[in-house]
PDB file of N, CA and C in Angstrom:
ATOM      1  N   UNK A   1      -3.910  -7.591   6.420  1.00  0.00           N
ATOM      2  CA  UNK A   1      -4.168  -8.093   7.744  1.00  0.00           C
ATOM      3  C   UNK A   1      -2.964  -7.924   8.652  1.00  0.00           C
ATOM      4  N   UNK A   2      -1.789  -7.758   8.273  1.00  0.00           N
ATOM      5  CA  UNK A   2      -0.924  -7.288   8.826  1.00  0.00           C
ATOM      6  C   UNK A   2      -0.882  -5.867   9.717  1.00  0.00           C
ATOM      7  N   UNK A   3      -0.871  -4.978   8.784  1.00  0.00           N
ATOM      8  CA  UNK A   3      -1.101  -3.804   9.591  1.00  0.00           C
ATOM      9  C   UNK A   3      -0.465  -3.244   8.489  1.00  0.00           C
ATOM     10  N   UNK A   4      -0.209  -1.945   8.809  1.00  0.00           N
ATOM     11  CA  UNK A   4       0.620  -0.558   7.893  1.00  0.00           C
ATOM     12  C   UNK A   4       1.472  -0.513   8.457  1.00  0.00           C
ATOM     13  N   UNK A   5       2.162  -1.037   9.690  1.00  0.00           N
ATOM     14  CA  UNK A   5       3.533  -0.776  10.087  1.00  0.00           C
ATOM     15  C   UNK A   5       4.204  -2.046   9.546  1.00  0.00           C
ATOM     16  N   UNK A   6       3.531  -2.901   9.959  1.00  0.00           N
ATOM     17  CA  UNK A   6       4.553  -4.149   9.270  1.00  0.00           C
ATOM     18  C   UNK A   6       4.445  -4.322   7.852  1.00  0.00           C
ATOM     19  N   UNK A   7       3.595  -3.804   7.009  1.00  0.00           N
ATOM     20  CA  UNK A   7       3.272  -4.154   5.782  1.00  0.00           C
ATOM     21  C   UNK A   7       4.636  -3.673   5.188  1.00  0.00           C
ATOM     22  N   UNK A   8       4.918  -2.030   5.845  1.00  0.00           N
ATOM     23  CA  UNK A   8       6.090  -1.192   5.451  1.00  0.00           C
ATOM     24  C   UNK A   8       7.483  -1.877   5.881  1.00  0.00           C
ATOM     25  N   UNK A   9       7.395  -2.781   7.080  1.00  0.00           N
ATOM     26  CA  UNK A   9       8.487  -3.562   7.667  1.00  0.00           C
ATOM     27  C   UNK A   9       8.612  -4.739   6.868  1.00  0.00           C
ATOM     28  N   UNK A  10       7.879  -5.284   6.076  1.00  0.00           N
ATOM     29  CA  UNK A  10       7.871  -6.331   5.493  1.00  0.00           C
ATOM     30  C   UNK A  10       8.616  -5.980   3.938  1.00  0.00           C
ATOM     31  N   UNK A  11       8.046  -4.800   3.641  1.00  0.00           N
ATOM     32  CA  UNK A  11       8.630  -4.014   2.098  1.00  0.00           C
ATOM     33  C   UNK A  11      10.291  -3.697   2.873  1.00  0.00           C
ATOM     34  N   UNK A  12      10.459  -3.431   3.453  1.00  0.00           N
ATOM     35  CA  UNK A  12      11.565  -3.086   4.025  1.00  0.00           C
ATOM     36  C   UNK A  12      12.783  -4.351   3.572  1.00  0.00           C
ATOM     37  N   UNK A  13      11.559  -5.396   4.095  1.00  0.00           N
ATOM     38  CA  UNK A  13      12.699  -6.956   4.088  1.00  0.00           C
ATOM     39  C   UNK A  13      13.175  -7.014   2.880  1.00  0.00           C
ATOM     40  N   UNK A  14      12.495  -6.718   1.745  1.00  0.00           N
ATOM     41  CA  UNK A  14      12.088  -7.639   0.467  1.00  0.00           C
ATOM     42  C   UNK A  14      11.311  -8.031  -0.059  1.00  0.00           C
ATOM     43  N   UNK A  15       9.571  -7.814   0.861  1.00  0.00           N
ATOM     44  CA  UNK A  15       8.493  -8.618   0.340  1.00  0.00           C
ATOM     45  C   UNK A  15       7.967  -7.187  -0.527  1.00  0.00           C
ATOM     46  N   UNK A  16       7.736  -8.053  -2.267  1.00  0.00           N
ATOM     47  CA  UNK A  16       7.624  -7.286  -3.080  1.00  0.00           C
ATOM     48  C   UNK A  16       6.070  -7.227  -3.821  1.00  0.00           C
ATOM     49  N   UNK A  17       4.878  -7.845  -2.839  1.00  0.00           N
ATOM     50  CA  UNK A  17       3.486  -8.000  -3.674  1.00  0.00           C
ATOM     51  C   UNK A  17       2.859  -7.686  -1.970  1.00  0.00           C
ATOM     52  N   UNK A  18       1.898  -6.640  -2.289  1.00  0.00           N
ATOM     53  CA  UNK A  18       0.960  -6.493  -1.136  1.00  0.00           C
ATOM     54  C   UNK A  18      -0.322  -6.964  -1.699  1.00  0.00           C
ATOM     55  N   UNK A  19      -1.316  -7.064  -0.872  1.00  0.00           N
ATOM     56  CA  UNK A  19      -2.721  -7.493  -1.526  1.00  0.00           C
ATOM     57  C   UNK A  19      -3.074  -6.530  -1.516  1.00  0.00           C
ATOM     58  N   UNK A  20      -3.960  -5.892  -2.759  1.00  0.00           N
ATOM     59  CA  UNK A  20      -4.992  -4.645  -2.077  1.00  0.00           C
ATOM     60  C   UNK A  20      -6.717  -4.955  -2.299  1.00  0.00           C
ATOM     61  N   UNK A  21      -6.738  -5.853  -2.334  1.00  0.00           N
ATOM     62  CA  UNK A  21      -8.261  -6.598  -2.325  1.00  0.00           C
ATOM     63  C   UNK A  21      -8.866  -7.736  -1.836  1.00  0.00           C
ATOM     64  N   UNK A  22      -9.768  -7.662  -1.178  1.00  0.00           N
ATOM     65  CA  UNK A  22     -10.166  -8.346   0.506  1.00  0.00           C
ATOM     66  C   UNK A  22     -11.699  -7.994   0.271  1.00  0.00           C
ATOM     67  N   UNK A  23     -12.553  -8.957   0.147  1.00  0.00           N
ATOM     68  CA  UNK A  23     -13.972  -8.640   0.648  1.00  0.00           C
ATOM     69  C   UNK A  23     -13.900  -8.029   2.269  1.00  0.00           C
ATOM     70  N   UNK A  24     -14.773  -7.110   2.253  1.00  0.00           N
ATOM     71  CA  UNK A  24     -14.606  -6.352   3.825  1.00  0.00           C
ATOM     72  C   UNK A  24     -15.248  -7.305   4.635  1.00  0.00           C
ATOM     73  N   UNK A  25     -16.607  -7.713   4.147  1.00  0.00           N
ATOM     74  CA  UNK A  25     -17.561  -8.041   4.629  1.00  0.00           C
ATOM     75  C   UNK A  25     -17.891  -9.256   5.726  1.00  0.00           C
ATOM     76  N   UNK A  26     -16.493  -9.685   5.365  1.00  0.00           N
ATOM     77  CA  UNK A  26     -15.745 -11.198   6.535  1.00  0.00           C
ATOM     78  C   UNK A  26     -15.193 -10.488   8.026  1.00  0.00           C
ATOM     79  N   UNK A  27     -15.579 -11.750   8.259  1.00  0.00           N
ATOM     80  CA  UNK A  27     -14.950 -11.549   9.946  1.00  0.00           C
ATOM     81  C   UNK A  27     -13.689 -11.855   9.824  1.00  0.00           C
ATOM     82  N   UNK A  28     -13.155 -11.982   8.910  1.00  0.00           N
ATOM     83  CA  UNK A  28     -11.732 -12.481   8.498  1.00  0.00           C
ATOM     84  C   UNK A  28     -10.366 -11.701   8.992  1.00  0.00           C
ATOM     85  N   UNK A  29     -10.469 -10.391   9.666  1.00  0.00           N
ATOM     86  CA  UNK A  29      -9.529  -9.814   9.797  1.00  0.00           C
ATOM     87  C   UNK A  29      -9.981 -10.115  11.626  1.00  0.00           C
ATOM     88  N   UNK A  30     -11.063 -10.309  12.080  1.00  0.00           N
ATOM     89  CA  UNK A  30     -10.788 -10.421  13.355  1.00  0.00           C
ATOM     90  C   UNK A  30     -10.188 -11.963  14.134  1.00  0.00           C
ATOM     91  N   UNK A  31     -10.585 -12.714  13.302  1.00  0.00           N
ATOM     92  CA  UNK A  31     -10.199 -14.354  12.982  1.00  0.00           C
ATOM     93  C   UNK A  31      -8.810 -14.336  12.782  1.00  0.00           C
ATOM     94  N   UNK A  32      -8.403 -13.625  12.032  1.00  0.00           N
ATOM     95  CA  UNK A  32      -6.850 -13.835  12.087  1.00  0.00           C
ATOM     96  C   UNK A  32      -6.077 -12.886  13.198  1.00  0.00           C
ATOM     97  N   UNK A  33      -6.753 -12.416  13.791  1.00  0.00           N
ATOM     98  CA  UNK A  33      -5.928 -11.479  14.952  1.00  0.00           C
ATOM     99  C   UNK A  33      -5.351 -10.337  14.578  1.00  0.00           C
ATOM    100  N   UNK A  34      -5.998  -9.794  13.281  1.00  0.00           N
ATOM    101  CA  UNK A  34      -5.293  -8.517  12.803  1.00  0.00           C
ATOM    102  C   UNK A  34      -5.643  -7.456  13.930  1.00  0.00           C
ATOM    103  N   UNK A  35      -4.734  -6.627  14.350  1.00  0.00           N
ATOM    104  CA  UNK A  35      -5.036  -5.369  15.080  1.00  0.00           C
ATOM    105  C   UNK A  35      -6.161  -4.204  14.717  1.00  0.00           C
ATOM    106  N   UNK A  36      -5.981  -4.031  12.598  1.00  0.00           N
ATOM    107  CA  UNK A  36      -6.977  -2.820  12.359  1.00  0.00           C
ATOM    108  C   UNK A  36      -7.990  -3.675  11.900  1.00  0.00           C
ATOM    109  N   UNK A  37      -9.458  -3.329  12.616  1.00  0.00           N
ATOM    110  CA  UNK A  37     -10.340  -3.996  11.831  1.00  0.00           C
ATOM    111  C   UNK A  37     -10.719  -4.034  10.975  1.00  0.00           C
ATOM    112  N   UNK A  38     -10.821  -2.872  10.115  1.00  0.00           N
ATOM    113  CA  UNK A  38     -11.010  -2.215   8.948  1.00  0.00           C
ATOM    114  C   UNK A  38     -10.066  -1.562   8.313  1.00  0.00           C
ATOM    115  N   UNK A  39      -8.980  -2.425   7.487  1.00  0.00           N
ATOM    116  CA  UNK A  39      -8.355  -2.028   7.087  1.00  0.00           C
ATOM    117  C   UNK A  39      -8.235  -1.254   5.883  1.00  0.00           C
ATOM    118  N   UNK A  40      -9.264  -0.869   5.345  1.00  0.00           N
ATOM    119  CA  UNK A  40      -9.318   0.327   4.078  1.00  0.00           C
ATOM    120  C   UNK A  40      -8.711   0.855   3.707  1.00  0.00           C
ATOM    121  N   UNK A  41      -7.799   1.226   2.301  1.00  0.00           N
ATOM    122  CA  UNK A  41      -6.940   2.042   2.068  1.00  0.00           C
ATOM    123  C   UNK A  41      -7.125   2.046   0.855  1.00  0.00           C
ATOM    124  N   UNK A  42      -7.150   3.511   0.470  1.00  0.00           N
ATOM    125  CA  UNK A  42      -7.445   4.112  -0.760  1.00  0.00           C
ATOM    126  C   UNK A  42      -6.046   3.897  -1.760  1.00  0.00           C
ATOM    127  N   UNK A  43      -5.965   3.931  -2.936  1.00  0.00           N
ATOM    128  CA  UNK A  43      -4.697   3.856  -4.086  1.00  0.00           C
ATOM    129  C   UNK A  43      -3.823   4.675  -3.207  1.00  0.00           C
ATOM    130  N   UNK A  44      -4.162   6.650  -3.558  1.00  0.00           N
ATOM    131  CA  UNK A  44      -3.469   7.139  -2.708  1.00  0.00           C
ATOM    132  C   UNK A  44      -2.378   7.040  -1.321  1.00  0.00           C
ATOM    133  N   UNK A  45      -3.094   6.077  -0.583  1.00  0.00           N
ATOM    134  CA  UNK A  45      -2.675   5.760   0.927  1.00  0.00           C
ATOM    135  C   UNK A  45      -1.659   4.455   0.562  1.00  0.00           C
ATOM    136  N   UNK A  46      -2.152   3.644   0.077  1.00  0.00           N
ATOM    137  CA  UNK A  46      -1.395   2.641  -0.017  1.00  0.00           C
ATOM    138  C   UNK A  46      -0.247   2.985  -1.067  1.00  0.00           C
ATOM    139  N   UNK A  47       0.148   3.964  -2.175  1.00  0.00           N
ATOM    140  CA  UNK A  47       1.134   4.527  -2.668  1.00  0.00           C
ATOM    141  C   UNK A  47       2.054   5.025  -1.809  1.00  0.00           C
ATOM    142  N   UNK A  48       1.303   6.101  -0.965  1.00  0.00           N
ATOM    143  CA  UNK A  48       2.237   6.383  -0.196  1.00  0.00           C
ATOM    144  C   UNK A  48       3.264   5.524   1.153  1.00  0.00           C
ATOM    145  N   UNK A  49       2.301   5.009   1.509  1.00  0.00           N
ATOM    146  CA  UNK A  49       3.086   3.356   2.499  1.00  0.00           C
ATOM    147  C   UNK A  49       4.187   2.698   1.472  1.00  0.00           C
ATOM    148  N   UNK A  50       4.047   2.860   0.193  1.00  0.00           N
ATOM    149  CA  UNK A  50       4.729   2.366  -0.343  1.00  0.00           C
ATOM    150  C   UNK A  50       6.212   3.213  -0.977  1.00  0.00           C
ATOM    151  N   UNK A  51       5.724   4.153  -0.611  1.00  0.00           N
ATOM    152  CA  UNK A  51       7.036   5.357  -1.461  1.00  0.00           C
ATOM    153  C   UNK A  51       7.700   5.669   0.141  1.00  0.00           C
ATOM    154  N   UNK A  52       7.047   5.460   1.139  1.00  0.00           N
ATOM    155  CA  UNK A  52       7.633   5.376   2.480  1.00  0.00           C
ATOM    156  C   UNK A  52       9.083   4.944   2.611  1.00  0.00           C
ATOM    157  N   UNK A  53       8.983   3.958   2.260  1.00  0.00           N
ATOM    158  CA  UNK A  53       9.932   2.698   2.363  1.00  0.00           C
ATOM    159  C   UNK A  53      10.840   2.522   1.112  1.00  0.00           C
ATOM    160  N   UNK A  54      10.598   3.644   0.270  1.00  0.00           N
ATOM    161  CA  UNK A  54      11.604   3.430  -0.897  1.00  0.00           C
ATOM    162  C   UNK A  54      11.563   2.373  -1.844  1.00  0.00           C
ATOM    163  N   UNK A  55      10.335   1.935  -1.847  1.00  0.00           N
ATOM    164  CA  UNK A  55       9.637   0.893  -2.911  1.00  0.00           C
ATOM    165  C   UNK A  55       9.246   1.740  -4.211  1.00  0.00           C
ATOM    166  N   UNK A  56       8.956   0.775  -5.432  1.00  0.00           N
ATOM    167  CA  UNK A  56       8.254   1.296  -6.535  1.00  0.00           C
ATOM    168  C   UNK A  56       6.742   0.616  -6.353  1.00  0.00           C
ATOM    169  N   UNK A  57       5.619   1.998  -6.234  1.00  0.00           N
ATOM    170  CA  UNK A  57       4.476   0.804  -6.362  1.00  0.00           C
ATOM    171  C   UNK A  57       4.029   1.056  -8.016  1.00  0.00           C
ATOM    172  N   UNK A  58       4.024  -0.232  -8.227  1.00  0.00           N
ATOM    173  CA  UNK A  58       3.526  -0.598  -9.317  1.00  0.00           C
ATOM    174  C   UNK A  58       2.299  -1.393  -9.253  1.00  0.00           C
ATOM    175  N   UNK A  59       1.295  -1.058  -9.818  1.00  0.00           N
ATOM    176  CA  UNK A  59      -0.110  -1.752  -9.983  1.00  0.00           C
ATOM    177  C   UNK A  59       0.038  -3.221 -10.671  1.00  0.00           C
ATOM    178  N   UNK A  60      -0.450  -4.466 -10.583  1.00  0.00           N
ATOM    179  CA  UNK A  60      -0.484  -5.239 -11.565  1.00  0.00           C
ATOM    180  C   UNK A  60      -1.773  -6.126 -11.519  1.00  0.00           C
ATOM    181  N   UNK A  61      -1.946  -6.659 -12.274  1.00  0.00           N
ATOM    182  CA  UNK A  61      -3.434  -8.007 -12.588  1.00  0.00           C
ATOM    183  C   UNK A  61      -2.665  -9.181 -11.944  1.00  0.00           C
ATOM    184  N   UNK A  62      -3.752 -10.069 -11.933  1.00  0.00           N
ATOM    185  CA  UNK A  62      -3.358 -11.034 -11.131  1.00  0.00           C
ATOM    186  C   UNK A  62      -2.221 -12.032 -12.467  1.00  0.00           C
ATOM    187  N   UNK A  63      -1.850 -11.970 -13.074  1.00  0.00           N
ATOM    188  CA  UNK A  63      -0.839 -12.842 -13.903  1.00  0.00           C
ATOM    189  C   UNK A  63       0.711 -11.880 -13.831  1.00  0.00           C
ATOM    190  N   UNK A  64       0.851 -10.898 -12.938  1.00  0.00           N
ATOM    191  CA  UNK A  64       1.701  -9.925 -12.324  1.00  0.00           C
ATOM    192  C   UNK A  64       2.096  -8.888 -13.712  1.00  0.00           C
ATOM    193  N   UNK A  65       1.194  -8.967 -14.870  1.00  0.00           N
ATOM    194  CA  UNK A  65       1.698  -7.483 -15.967  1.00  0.00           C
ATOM    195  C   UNK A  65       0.867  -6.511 -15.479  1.00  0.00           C
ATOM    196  N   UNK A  66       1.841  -5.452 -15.769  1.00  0.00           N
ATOM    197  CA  UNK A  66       1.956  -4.302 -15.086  1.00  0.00           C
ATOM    198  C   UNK A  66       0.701  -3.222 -15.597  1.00  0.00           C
ATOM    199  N   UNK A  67      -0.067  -2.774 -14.819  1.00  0.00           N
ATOM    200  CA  UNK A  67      -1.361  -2.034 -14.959  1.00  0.00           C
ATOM    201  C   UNK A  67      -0.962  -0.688 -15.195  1.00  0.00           C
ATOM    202  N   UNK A  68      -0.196  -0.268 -14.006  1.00  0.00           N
ATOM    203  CA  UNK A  68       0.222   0.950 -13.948  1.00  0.00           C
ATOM    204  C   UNK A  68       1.093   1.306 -12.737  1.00  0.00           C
ATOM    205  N   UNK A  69       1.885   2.297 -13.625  1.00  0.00           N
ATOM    206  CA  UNK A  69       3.549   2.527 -12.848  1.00  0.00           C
ATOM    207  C   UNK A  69       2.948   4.076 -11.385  1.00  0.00           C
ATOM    208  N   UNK A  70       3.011   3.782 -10.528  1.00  0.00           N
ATOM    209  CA  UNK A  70       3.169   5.153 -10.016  1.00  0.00           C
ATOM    210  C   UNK A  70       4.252   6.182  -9.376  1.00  0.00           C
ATOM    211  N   UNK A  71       5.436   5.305 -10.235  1.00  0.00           N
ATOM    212  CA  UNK A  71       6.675   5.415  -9.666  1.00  0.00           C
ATOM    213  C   UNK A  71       7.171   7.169  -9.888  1.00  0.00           C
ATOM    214  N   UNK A  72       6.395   7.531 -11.132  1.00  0.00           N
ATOM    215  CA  UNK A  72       6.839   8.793 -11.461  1.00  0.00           C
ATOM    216  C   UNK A  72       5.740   9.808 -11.085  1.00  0.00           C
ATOM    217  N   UNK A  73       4.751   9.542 -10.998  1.00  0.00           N
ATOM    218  CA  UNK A  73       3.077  10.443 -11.279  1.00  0.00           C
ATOM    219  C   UNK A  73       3.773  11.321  -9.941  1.00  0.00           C
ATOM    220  N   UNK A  74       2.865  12.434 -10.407  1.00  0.00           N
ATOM    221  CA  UNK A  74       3.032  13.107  -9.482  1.00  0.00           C
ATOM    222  C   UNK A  74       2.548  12.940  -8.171  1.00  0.00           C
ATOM    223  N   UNK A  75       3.211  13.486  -7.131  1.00  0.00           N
ATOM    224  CA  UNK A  75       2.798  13.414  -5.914  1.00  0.00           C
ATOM    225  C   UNK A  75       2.662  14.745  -4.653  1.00  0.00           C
ATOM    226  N   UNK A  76       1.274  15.078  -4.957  1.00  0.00           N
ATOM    227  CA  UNK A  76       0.643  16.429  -4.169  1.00  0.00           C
ATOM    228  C   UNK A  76       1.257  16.491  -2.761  1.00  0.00           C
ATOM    229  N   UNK A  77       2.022  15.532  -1.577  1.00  0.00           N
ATOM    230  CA  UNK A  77       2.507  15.495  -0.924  1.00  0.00           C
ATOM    231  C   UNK A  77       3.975  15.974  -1.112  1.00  0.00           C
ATOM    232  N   UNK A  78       4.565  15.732  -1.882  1.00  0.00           N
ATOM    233  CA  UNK A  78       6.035  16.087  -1.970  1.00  0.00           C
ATOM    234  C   UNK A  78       6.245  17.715  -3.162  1.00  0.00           C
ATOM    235  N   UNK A  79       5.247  18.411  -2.874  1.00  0.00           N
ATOM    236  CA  UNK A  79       4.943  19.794  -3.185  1.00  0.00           C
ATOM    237  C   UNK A  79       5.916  21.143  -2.093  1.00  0.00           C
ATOM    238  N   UNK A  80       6.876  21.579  -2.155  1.00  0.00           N
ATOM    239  CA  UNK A  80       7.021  22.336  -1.392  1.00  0.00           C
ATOM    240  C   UNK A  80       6.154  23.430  -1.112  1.00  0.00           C
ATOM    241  N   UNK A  81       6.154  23.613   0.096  1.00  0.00           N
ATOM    242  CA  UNK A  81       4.969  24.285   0.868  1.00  0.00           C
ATOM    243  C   UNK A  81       5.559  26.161   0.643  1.00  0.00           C
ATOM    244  N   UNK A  82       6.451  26.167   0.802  1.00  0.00           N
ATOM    245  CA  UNK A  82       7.007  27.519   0.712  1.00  0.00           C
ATOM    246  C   UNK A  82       7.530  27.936  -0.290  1.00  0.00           C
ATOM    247  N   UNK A  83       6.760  28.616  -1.706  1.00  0.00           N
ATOM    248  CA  UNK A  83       7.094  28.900  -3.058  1.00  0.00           C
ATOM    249  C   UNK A  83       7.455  30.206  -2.996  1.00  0.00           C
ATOM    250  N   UNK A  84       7.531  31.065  -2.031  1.00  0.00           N
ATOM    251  CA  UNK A  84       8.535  32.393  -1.789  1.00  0.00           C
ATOM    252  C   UNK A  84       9.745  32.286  -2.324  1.00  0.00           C
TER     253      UNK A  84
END
């Protein structure tokens, strides 16, 4: 409900747990005055917001053990484009 700029400004501070699960189906993001209404973001997208900012995203369950690391996996974005 924040947004993707502050979410990344917030990782920036120190804040080290994002939510990534939200029933859509609430008026809940317009109630709180969030800017995007629909804030949707795929694993992908939200990895990358997160490797933005020089974070590790790490997946976890709600008792915070660790699901899965994506600190190393590869990443189709950071592919150099020019293999000449």
């Amino acid at each position: 409900m924040l947004g993707r700029n502050n979410a990344q400004l917030s990782l920036s501070f120190g804040v080290n747990d994002i939510d990534g699960t939200i029933d859509d189906s609430t008026r809940i993001y317009s109630m709180a005055g969030s800017e995007e209404q629909h804030p949707t973001m795929t694993t992908e997208q939200l990895v990358t917001l997160i490797r933005q900012v020089k974070r590790k995203p790490i997946e976890r369950d709600t008792l915070y053990n660790e699901i899965r690391d994506y600190t190393s996996e590869f990443n189709p974005s950071e592919i150099p484009t020019n293999l000449n």
